[in-house]
Protein backbone atom coordinates (compact mmCIF):
# COMPACT_ATOMS: atom_id res chain seq x y z
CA UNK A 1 -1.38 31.50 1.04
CA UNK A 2 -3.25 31.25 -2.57
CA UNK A 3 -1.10 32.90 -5.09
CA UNK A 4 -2.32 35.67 -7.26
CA UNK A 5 -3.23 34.62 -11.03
CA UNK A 6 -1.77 36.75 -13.73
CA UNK A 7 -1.92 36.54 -17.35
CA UNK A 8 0.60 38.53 -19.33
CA UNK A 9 -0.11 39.09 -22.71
CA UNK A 10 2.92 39.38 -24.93
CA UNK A 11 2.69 40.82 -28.30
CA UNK A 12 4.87 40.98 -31.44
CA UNK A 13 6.31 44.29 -30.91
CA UNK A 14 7.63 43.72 -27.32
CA UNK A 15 8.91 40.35 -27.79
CA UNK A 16 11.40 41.52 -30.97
CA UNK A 17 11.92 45.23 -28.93
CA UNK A 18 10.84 46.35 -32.53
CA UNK A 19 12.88 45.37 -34.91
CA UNK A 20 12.75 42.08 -37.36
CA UNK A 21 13.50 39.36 -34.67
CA UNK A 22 12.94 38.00 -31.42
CA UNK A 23 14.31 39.56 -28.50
CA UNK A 24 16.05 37.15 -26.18
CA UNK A 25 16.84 39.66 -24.09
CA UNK A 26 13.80 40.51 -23.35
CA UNK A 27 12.41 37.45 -22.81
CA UNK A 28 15.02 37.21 -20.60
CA UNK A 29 13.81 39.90 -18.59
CA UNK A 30 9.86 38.73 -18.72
CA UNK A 31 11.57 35.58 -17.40
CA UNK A 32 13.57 37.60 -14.48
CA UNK A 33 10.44 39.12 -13.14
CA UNK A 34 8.57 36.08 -13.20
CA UNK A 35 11.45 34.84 -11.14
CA UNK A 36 11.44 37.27 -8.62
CA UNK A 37 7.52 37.13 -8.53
CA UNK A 38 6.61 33.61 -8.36
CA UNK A 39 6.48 33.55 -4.29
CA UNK A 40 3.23 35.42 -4.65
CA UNK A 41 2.26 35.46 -8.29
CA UNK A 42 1.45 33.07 -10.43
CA UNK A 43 1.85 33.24 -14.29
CA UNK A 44 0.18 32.53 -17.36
CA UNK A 45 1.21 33.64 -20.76
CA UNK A 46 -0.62 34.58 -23.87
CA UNK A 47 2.60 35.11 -26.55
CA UNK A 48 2.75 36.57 -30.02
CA UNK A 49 5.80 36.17 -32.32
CA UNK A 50 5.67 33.33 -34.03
CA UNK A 51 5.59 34.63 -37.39
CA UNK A 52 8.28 36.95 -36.18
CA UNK A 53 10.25 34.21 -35.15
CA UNK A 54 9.71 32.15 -38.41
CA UNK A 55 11.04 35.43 -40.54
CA UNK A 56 14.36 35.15 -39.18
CA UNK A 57 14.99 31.86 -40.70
CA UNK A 58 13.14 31.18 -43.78
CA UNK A 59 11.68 33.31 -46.64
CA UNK A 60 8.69 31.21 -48.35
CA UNK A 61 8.15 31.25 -52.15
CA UNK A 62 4.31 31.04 -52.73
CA UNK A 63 1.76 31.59 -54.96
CA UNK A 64 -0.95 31.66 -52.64
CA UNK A 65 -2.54 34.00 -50.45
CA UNK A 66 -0.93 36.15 -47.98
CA UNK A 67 -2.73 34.71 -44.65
CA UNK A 68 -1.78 31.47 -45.90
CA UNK A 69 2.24 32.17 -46.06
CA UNK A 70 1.40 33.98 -42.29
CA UNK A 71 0.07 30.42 -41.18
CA UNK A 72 2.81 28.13 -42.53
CA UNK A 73 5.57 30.87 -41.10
CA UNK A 74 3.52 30.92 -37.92
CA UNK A 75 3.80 26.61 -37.87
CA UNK A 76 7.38 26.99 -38.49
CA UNK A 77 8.20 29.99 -36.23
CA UNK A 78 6.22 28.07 -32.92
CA UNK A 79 9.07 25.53 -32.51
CA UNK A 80 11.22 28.34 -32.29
CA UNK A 81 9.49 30.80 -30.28
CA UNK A 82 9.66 27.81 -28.02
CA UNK A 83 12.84 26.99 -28.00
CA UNK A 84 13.83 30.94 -27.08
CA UNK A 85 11.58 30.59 -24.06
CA UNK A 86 12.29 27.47 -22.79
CA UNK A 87 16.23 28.01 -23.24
CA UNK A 88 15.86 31.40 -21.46
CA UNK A 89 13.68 30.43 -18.84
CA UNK A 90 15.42 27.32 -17.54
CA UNK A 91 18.57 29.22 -17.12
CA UNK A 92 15.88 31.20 -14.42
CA UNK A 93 14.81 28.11 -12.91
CA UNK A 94 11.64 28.61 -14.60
CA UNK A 95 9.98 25.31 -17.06
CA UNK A 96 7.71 26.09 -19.95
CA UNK A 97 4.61 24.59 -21.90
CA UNK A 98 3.15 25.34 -24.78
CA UNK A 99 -0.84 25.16 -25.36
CA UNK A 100 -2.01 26.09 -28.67
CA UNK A 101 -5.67 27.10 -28.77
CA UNK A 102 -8.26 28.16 -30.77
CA UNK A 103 -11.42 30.53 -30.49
CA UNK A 104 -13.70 27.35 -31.22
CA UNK A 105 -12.32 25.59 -27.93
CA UNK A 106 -14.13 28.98 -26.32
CA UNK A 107 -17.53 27.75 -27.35
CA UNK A 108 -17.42 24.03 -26.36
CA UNK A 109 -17.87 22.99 -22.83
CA UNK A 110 -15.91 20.17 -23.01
CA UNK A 111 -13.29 22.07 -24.98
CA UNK A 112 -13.50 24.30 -21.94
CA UNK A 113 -12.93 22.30 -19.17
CA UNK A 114 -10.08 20.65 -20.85
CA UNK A 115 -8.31 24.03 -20.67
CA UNK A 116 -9.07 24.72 -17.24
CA UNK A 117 -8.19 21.50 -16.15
CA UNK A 118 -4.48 21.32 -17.94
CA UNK A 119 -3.37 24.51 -17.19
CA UNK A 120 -4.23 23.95 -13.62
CA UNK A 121 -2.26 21.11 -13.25
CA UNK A 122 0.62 22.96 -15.05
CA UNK A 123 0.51 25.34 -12.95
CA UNK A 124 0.30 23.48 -9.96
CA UNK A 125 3.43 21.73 -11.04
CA UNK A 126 5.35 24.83 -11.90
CA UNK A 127 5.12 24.98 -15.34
CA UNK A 128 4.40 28.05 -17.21
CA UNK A 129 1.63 27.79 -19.33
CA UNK A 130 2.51 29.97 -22.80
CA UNK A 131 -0.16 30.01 -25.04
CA UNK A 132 -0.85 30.72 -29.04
CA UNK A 133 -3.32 30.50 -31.23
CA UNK A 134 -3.64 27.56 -33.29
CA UNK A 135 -2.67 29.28 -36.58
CA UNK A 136 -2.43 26.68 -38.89
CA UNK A 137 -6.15 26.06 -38.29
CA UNK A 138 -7.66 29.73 -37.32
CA UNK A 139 -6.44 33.01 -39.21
CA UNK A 140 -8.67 35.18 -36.39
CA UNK A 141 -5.75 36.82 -34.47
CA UNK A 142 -3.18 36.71 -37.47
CA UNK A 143 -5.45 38.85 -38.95
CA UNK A 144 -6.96 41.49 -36.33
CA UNK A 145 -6.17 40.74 -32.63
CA UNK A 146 -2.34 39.74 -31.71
CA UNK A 147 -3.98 37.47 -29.78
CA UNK A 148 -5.62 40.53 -27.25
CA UNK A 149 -8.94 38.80 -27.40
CA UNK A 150 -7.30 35.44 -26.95
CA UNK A 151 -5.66 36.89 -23.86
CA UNK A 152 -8.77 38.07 -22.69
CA UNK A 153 -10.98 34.86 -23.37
CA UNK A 154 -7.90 32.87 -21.70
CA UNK A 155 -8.26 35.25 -18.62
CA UNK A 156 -11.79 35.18 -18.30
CA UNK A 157 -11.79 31.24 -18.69
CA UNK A 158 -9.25 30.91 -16.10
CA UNK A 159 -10.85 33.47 -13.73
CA UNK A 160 -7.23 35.37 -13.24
CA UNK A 161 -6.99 38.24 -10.96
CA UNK A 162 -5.10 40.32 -13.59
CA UNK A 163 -4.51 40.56 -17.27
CA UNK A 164 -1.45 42.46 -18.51
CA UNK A 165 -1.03 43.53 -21.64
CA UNK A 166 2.44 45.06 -22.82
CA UNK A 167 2.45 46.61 -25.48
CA UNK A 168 4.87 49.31 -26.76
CA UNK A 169 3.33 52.30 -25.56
CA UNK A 170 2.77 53.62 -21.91
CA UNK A 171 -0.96 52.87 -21.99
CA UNK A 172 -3.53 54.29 -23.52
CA UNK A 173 -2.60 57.98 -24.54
CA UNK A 174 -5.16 61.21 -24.37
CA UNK A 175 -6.05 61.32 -28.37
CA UNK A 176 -5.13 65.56 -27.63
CA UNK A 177 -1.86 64.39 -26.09
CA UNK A 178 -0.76 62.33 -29.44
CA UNK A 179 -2.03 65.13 -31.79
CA UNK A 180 -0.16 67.45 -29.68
CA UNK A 181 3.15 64.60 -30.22
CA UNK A 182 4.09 65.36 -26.31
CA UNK A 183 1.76 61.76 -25.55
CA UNK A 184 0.15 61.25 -22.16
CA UNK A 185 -0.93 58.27 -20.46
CA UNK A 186 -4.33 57.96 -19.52
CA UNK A 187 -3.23 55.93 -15.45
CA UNK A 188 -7.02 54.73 -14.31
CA UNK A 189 -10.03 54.00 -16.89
CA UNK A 190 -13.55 53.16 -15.33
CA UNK A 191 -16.11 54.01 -18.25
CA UNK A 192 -14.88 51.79 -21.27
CA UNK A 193 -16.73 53.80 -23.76
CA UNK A 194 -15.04 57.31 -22.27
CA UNK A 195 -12.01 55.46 -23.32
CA UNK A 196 -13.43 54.31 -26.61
CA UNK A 197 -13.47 57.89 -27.53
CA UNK A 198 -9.22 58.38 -26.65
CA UNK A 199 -8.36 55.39 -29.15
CA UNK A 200 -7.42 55.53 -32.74
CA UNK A 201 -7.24 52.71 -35.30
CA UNK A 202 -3.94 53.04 -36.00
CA UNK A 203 -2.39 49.12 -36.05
CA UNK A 204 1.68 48.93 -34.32
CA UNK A 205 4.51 48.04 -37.02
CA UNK A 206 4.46 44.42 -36.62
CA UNK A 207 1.40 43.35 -34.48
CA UNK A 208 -1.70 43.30 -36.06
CA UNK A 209 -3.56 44.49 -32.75
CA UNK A 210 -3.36 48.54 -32.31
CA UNK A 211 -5.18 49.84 -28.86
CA UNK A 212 -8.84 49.00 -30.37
CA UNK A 213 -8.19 45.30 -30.19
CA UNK A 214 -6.61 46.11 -26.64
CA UNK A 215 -9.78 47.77 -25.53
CA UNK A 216 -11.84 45.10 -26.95
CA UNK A 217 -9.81 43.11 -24.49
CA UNK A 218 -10.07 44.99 -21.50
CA UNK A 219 -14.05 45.09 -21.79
CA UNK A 220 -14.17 40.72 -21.96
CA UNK A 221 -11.92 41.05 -18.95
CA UNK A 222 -13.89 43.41 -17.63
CA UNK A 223 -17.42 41.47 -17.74
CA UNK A 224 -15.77 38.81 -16.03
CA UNK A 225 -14.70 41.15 -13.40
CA UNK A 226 -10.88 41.18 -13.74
CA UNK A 227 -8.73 44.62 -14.10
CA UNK A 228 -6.29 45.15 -16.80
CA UNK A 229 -3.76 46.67 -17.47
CA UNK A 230 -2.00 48.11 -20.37
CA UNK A 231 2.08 48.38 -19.86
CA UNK A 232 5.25 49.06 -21.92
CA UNK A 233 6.94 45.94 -22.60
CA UNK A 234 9.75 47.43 -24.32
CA UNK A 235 10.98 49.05 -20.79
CA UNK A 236 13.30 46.41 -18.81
CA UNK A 237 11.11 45.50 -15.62
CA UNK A 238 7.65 46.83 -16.75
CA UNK A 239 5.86 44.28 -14.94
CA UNK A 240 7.39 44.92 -11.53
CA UNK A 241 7.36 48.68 -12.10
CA UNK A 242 3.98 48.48 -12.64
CA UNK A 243 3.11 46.71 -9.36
CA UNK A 244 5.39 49.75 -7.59
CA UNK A 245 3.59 52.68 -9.98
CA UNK A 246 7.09 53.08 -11.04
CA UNK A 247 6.33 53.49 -14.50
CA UNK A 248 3.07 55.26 -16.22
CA UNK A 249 0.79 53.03 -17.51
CA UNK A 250 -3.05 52.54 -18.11
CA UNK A 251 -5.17 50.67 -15.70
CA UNK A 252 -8.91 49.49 -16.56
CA UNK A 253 -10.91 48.63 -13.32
């Protein structure tokens, strides 16, 4: 039986639970439910956190400008990003590799087809693709997505069956519902731009994303016909309570 492609989209703000640092933990638990999943599922991951992962370590001294001190942290966060995942995931039986791309690649064929063909031969070996933008070369998501549109690019490119994106909210909430502060999760989307009119521009503490970028997303996933969704990474076990509607969370069909 073919095995169901998902990509999970990781951002900042789940992978360091929000504080200043990444979250083993919780990759350990991303790791779990791929675990438990991989019999019927399998996964490809768009991660954030470098530059979260660099700030534990090292404070730069610079004169220059500010998205150049986020792409030198982001070259010397990667390594260690990696490291976290591939320590946490072997322990699951799980192996790791890391492809760093770039929204360029997106507009070559050639570039193309030399994603499609390594990741499927990662995958078909067991390895977990986890990808990043090239950030020492392209500011793009360090400055707007949190790699959402990479995710969604990726997914489209890869013709997935599913993008997930957890974030640290339950969804999308009613705009009302968030004025209101009692916030409540729009569950199934099927007009984009009714949505649209729910979403503020508000950007999360340390992801550079907010829900526009997210929506963004969902419509290039959408025009390549694959449903999203839009989880809360910072629960334990999102991704498997989402696939039991265990847990409230936004879906975009």
């Amino acid at each position: 039986m073919k095995k169901k492609r998902i990509l999970l989209k990781i951002g900042s703000n789940t992978l360091t639970k929000e504080t200043n640092h990444i979250s083993r933990g919780k990759i350990e638990d991303i790791g779990r439910q791929i675990a438990q999943l991989k019999d019927e599922y399998e996964f490809i991951i768009v991660s954030s956190g470098a530059i979260a992962a660099a700030k534990q370590f090292v404070k730069l001294e610079h004169n220059g400008q500010e998205i150049t001190v986020k792409q030198a942290l982001a070259a010397i966060g990667q390594p260690h990003l990696m490291r976290i995942f591939q320590e946490n995931f072997r322990e699951l039986g799980l192996f790791t590799s890391q492809c760093l791309l770039s929204y360029s690649d997106f507009e070559k064929e050639v570039s193309k087809e030399n994603i499609c063909n390594t990741i499927s031969v990662l995958v078909a070996n067991n390895f977990i693709p986890i990808i990043n933008e090239n950030d020492t070369v392209a500011t793009d998501e360090i400055q707007f997505g949190d790699n959402d549109k990479l995710a969604a690019l990726t997914a489209s490119l890869l013709k997935v069956d599913l993008l997930i994106i957890a974030t640290n909210t339950d969804g999308v909430y009613t705009k009302d519902s968030i004025t209101n502060k009692d916030p409540k999760t729009i569950e199934l989307v099927s007009s984009l731009s009714e949505l649209q009119k729910e979403v503020s521009s508000e950007k999360s503490s340390l992801g550079t994303g907010g829900m526009q970028s997210k929506i963004e997303a969902a419509t290039i996933a959408r025009n390549a016909e694959i449903e999203t969704w839009i989880v809360n990474g910072l629960k334990d076990n999102f991704i498997i309570n989402a696939m039991g509607n265990q847990s409230a969370f936004t879906k975009i069909i």
